[in-house]
Protein backbone atom coordinates (compact mmCIF):
# COMPACT_ATOMS: atom_id res chain seq x y z
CA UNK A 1 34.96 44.24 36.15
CA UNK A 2 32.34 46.59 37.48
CA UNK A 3 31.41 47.62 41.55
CA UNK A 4 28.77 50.11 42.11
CA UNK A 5 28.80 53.62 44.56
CA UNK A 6 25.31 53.40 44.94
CA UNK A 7 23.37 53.84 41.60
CA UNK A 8 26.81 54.98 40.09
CA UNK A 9 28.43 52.06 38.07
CA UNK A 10 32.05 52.15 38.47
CA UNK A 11 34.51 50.40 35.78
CA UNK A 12 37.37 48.97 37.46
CA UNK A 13 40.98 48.66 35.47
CA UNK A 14 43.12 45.80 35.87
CA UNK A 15 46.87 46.15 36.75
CA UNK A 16 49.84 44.18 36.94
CA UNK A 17 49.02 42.94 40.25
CA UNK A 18 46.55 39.91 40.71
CA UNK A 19 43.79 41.13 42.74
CA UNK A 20 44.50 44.71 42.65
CA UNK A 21 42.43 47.46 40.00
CA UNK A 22 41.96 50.87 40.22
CA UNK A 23 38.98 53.36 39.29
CA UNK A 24 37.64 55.95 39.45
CA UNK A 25 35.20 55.66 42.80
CA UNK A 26 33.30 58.82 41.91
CA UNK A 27 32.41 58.79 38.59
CA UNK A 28 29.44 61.54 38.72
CA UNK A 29 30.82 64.00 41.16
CA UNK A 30 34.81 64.93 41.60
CA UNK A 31 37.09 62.43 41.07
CA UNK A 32 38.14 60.14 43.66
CA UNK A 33 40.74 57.52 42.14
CA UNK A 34 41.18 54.28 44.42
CA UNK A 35 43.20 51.06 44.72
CA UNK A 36 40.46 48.11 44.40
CA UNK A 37 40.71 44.76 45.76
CA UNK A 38 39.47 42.57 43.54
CA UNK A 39 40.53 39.22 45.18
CA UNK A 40 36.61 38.37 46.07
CA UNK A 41 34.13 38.32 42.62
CA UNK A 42 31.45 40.45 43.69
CA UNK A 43 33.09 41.73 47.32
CA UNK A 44 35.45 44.66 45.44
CA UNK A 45 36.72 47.18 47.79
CA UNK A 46 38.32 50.37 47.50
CA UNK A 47 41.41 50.08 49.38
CA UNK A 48 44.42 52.57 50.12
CA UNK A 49 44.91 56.17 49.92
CA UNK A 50 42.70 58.36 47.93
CA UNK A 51 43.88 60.26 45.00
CA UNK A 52 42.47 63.37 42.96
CA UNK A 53 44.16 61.62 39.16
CA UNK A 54 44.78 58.77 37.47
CA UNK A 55 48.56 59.37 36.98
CA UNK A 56 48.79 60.56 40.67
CA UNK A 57 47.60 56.82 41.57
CA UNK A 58 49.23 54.82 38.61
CA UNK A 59 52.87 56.88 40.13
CA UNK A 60 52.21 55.31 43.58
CA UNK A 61 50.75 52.17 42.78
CA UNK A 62 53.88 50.09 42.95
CA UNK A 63 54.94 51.77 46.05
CA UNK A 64 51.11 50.77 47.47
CA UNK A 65 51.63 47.39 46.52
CA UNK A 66 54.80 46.57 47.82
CA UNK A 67 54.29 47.66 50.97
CA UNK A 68 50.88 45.24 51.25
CA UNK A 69 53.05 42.19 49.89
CA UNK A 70 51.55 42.21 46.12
């Protein structure tokens, strides 16, 4: 699946979770990892908390999406 920031494509990951990716929201500058909703084709939304990694988001991810209901 793939959103855009602008002209930046971003590649969204799948997780565990129906409806819920992750990526990388800042692909050309610093990176800015975010939850994605991904229940709308063509609507995705970063959602949540921002994080600075990968494994910084992937450690809270469960936490995130227990406490919206996933």
């Amino acid at each position: 699946m793939v959103m855009y920031n602008g002209i930046n494509r971003i590649h969204i990951q799948s997780t565990r979770y129906p409806g819920l990716g992750f990526a990388n929201t800042n692909p050309a500058g610093v990176p800015n990892w975010r939850v994605i909703d991904c229940h709308t084709e063509g609507r995705e939304a970063a959602v949540g908390p921002q994080y600075t990694t990968k494994t910084e988001l992937l450690a809270d991810l469960d936490r995130y999406a227990r406490t919206w209901g996933y």
